[in-house]
C-alpha atoms as a PDB file:
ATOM      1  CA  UNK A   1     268.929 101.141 -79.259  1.00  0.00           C
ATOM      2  CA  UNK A   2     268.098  97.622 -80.465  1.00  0.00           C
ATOM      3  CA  UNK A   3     266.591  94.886 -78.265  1.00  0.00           C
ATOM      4  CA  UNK A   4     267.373  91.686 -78.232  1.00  0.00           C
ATOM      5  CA  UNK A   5     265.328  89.287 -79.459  1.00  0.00           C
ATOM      6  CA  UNK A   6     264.444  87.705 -76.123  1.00  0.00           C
ATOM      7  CA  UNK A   7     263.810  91.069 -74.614  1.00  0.00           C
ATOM      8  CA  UNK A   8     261.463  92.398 -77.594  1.00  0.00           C
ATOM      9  CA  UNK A   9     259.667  89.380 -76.726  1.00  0.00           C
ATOM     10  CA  UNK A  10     259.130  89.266 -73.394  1.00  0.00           C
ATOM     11  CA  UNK A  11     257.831  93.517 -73.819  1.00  0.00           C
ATOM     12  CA  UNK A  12     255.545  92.330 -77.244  1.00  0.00           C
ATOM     13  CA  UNK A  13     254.115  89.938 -74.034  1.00  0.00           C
ATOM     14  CA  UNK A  14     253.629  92.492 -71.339  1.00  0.00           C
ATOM     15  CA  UNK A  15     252.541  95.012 -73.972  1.00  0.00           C
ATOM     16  CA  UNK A  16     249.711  92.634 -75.229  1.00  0.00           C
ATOM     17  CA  UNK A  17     248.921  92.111 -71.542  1.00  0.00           C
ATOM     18  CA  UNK A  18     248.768  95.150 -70.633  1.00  0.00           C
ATOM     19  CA  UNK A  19     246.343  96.411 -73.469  1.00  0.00           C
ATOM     20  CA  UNK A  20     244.162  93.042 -73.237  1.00  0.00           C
ATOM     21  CA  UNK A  21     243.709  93.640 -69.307  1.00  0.00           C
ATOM     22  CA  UNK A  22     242.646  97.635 -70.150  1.00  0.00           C
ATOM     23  CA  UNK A  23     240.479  96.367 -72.792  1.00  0.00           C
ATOM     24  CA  UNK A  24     238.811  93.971 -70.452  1.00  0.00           C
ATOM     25  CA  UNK A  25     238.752  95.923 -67.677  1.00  0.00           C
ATOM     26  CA  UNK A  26     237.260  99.144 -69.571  1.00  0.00           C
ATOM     27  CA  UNK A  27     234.204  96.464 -70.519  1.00  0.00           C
ATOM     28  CA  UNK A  28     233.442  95.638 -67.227  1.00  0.00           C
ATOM     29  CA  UNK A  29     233.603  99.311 -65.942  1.00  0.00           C
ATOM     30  CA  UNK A  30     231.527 100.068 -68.682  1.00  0.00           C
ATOM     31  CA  UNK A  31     228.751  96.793 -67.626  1.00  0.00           C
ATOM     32  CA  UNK A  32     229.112  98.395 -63.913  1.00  0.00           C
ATOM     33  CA  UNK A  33     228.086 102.214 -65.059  1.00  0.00           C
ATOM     34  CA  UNK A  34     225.067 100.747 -66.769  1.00  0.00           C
ATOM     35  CA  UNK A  35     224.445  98.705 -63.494  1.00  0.00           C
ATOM     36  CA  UNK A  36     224.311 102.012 -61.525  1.00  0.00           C
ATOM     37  CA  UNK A  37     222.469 104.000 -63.905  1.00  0.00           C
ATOM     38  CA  UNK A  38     219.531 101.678 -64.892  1.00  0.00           C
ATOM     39  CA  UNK A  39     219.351  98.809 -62.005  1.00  0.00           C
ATOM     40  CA  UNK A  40     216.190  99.471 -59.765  1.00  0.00           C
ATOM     41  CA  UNK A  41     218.020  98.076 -56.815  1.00  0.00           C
ATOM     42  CA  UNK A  42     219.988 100.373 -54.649  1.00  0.00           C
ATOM     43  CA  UNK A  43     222.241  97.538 -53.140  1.00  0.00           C
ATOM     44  CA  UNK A  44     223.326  97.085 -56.910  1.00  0.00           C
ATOM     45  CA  UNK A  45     223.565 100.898 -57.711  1.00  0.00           C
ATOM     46  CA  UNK A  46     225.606 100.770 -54.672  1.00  0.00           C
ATOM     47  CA  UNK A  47     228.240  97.916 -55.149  1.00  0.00           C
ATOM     48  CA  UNK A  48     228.501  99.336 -58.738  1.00  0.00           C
ATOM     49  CA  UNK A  49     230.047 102.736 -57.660  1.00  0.00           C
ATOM     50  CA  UNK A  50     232.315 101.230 -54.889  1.00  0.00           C
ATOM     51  CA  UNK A  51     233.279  98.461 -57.343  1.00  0.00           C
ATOM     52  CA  UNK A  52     233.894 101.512 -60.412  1.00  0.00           C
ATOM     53  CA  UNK A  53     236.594 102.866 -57.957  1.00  0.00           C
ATOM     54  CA  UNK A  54     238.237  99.590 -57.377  1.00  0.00           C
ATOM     55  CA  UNK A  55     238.817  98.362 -60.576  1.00  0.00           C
ATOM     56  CA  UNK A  56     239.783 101.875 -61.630  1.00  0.00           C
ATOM     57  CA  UNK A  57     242.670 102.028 -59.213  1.00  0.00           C
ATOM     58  CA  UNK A  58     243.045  98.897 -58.956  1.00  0.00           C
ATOM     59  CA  UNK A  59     243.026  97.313 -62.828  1.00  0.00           C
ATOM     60  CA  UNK A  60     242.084 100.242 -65.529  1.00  0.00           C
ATOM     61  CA  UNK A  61     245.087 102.892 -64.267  1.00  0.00           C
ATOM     62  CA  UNK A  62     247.922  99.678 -64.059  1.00  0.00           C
ATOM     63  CA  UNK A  63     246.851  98.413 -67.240  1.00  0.00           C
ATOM     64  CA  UNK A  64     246.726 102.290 -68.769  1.00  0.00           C
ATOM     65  CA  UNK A  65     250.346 102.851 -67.539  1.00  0.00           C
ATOM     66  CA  UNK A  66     251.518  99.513 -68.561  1.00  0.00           C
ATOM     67  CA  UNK A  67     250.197  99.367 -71.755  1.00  0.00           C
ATOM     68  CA  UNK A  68     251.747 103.001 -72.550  1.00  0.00           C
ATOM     69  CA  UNK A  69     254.994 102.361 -71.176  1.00  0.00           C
ATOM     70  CA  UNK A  70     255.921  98.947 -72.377  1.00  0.00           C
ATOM     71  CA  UNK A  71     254.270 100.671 -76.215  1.00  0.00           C
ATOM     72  CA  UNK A  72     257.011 103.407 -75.859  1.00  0.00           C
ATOM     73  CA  UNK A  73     259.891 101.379 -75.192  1.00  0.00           C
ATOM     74  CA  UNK A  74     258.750  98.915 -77.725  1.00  0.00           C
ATOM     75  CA  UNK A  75     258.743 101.417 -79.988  1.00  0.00           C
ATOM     76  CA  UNK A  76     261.982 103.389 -79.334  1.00  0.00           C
ATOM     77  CA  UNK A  77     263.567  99.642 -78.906  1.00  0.00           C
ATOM     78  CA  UNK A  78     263.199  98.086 -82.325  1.00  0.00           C
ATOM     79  CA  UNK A  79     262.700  99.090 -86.087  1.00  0.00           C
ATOM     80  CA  UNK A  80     259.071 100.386 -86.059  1.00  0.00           C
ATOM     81  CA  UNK A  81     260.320 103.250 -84.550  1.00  0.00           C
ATOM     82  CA  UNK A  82     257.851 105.839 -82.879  1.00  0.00           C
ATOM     83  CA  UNK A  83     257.946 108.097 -85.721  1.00  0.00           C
ATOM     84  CA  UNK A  84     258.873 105.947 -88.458  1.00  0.00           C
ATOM     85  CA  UNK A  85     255.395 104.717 -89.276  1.00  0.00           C
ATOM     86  CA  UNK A  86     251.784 106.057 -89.123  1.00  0.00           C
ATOM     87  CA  UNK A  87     250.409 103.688 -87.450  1.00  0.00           C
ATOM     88  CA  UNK A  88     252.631 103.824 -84.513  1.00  0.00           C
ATOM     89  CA  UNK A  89     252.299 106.890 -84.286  1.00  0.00           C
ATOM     90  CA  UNK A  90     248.690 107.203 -84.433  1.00  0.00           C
ATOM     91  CA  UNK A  91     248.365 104.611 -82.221  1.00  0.00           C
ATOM     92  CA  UNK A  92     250.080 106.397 -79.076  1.00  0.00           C
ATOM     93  CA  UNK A  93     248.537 109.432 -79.442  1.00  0.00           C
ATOM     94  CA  UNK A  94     245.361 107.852 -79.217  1.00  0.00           C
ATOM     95  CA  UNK A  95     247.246 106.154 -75.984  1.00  0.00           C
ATOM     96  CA  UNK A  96     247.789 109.367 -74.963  1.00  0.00           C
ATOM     97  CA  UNK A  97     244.782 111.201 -74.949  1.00  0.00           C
ATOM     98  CA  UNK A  98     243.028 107.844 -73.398  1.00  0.00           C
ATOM     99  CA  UNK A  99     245.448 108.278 -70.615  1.00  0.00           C
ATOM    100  CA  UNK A 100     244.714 111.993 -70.280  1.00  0.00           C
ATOM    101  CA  UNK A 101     240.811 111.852 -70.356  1.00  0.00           C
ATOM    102  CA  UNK A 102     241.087 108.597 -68.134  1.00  0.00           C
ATOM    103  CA  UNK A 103     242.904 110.529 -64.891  1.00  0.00           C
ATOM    104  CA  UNK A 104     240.551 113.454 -65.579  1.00  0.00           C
ATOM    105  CA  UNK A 105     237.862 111.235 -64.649  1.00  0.00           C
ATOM    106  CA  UNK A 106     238.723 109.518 -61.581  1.00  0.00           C
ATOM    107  CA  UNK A 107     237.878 112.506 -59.596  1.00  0.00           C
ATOM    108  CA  UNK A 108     233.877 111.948 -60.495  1.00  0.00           C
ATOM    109  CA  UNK A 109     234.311 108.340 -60.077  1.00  0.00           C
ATOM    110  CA  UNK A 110     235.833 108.978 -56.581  1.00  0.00           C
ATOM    111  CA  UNK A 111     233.302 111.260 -55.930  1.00  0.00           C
ATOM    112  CA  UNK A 112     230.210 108.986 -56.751  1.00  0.00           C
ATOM    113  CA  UNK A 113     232.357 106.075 -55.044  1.00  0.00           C
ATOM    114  CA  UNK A 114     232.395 107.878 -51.583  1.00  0.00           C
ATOM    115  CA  UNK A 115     229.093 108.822 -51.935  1.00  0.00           C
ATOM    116  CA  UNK A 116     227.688 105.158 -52.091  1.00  0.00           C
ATOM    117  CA  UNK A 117     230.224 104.234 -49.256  1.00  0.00           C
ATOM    118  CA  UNK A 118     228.236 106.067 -46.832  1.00  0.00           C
ATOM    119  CA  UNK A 119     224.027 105.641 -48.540  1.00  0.00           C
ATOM    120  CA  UNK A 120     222.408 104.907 -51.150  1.00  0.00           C
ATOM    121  CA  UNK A 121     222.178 106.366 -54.494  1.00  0.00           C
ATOM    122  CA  UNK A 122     218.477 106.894 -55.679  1.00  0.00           C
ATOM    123  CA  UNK A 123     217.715 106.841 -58.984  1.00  0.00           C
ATOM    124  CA  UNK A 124     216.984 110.704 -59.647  1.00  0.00           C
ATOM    125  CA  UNK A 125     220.345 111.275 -58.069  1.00  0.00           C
ATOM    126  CA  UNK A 126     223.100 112.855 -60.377  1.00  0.00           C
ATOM    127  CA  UNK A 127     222.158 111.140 -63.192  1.00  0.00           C
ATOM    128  CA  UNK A 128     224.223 113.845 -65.565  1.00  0.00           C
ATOM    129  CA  UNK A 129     227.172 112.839 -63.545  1.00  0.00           C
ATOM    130  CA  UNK A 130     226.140 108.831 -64.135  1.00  0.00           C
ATOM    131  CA  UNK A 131     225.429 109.395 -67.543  1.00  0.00           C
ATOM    132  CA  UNK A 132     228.650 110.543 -68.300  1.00  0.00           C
ATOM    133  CA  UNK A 133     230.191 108.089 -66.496  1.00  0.00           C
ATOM    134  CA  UNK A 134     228.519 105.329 -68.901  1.00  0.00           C
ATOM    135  CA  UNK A 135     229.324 107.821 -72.306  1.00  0.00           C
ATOM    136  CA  UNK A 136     232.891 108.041 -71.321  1.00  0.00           C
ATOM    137  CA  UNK A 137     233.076 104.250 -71.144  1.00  0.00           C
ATOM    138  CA  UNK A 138     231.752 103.666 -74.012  1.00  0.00           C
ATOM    139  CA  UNK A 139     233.875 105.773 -75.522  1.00  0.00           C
ATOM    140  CA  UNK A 140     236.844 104.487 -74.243  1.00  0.00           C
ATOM    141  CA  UNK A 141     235.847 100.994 -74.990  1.00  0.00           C
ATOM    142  CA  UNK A 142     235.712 102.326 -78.714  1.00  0.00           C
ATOM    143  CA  UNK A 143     239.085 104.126 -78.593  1.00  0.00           C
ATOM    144  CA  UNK A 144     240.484 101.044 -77.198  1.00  0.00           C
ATOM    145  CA  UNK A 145     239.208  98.727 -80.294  1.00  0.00           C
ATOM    146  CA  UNK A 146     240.780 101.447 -82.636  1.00  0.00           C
ATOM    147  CA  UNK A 147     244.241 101.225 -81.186  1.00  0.00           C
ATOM    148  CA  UNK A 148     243.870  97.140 -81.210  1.00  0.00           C
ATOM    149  CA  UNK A 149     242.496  97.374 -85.061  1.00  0.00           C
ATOM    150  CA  UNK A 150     245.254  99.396 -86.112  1.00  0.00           C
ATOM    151  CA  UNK A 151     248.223  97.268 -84.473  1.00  0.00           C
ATOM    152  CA  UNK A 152     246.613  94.200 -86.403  1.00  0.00           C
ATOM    153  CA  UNK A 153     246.731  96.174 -89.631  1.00  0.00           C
ATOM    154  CA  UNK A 154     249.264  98.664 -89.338  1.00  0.00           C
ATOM    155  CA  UNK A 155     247.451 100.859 -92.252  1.00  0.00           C
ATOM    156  CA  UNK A 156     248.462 104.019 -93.522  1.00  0.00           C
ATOM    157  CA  UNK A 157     252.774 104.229 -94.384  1.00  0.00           C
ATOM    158  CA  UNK A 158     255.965 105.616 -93.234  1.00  0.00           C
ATOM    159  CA  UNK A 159     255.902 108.846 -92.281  1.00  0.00           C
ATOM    160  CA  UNK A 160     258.703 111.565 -93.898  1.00  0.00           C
ATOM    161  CA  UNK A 161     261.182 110.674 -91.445  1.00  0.00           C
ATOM    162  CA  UNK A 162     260.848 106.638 -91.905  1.00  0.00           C
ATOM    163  CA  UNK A 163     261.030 107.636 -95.381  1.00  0.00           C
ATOM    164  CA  UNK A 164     264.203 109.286 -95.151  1.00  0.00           C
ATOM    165  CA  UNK A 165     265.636 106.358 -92.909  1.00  0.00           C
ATOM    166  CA  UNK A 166     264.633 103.933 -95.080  1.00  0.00           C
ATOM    167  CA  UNK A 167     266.687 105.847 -98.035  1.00  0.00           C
ATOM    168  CA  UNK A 168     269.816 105.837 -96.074  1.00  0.00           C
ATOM    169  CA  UNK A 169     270.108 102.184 -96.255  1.00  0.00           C
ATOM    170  CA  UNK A 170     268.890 101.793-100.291  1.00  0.00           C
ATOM    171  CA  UNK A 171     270.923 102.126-103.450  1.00  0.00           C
ATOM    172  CA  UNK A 172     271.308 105.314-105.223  1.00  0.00           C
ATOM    173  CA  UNK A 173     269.505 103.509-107.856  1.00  0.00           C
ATOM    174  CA  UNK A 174     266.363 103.227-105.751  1.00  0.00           C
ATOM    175  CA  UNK A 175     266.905 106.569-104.491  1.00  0.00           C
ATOM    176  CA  UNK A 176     266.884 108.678-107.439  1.00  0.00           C
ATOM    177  CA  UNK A 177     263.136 107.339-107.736  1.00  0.00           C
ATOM    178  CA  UNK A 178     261.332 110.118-107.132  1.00  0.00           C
ATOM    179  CA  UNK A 179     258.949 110.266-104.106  1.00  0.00           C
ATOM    180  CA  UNK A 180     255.453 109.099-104.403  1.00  0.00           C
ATOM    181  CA  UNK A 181     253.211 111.354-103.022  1.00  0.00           C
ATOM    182  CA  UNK A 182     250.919 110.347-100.109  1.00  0.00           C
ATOM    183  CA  UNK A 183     248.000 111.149 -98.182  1.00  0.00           C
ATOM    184  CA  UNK A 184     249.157 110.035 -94.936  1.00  0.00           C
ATOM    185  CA  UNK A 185     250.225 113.128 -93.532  1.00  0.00           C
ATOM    186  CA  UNK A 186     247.452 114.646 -93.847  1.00  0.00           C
ATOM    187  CA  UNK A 187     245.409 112.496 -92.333  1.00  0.00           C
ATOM    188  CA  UNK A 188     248.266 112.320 -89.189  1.00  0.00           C
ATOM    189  CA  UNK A 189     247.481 115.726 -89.037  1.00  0.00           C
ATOM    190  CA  UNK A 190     243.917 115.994 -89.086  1.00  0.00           C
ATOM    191  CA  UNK A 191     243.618 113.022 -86.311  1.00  0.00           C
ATOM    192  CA  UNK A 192     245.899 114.816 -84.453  1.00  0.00           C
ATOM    193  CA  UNK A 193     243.878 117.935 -84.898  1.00  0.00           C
ATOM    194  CA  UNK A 194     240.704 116.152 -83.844  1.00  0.00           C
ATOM    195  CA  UNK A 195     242.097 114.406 -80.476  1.00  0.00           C
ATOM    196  CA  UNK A 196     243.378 117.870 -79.148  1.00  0.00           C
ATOM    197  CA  UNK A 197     239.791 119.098 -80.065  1.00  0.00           C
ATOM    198  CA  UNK A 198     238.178 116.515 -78.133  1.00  0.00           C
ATOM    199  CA  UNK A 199     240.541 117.117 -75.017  1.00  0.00           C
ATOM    200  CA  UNK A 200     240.177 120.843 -74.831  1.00  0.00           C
ATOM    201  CA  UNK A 201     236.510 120.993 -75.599  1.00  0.00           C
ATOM    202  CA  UNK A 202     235.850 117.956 -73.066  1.00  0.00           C
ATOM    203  CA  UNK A 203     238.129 119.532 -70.168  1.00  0.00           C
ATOM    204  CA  UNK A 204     236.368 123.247 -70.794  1.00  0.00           C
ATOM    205  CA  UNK A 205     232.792 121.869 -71.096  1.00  0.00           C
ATOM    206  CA  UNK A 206     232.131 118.596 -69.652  1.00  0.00           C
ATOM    207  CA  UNK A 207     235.129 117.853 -67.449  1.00  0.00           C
ATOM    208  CA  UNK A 208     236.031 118.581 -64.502  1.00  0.00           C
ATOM    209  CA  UNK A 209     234.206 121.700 -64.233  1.00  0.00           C
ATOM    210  CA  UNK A 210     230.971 119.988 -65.631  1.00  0.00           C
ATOM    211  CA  UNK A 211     231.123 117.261 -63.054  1.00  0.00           C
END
């Protein structure tokens, strides 16, 4: 399936949207978890929770689903391909595993939310639970600037299968070259290894069973 050019455009627009507002909307989650953690007011403490769950629901989850939908059909919808090129790929699986540790955590959010709906939070109160909170937005915030750094660069190459497309349309001059070896897989491979670490170890010992 190939897009139009009007259409690619108008889901390059949404797409950028979609990220910029997750981006943004990470950073202030993040500025609110410090709020509750460190403020010595317990009016502040307060609005920060309540205001964590809002823009959670409200901005972060839209912007998550957005961002990895309009990606995907992007993708799928013009020649970059999804598996065509590193850096695509890369790039959603970091999407992915942002989406997957971002719903795990909206049940502590909720949780320290309806708490502060009903008193307030001193400061010796859960603060493993609000310390996580504040760890797990900064790293989002980090895994966020990775995917944006790699869709300016677009490092790494195609991957065997973009290789193999790209052949198809070449001479046979060009393809009785023989193959240049690369790297790339391997480090594919390992990053992939790495993120399903980081999932499983996070979900067994500090997700939802550790908050």
């Amino acid at each position: 399936m190939t897009m139009t050019p009007r259409l690619r455009k108008f889901l390059l627009t949404a797409h950028v949207s979609f990220s910029v507002g997750w981006l943004g909307a990470v950073a202030v989650f993040l500025a609110h978890a410090l709020a509750g953690l460190t403020s010595e007011s317990p009016e502040i403490v307060r609005a920060a929770y309540l205001a964590m769950s809002l823009s959670v629901w409200l901005v972060i989850v839209p912007s998550n689903v957005g961002t990895l939908v309009t990606g995907l059909v992007q993708s799928l919808g013009t020649s970059w391909g999804l598996f065509k090129h590193y850096w695509v790929l890369v790039k959603f699986l970091l999407t992915i595993a942002g989406t997957i540790l971002l719903f795990v955590h909206t049940q502590p959010i909720d949780y320290l939310a309806g708490i502060a709906s009903e008193r307030f939070i001193s400061n010796s109160e859960m603060l493993g639970l609000r310390f996580q909170l504040v760890a797990d937005a900064v790293a989002a915030f980090l895994l966020l600037v990775a995917t944006t750094a790699i869709s300016v660069y677009k490092p790494w190459g195609l991957t065997g299968y973009g290789l193999r497309k790209q052949r198809e349309g070449q001479s046979e001059v060009i393809l009785s070259r023989p193959p240049r070896k690369s790297w790339e897989p391997y480090v594919l491979i390992a990053l992939g290894i790495l993120v399903v670490l980081f999932v499983v170890v996070h979900l067994l010992g500090g997700g939802l069973g550790g908050h």
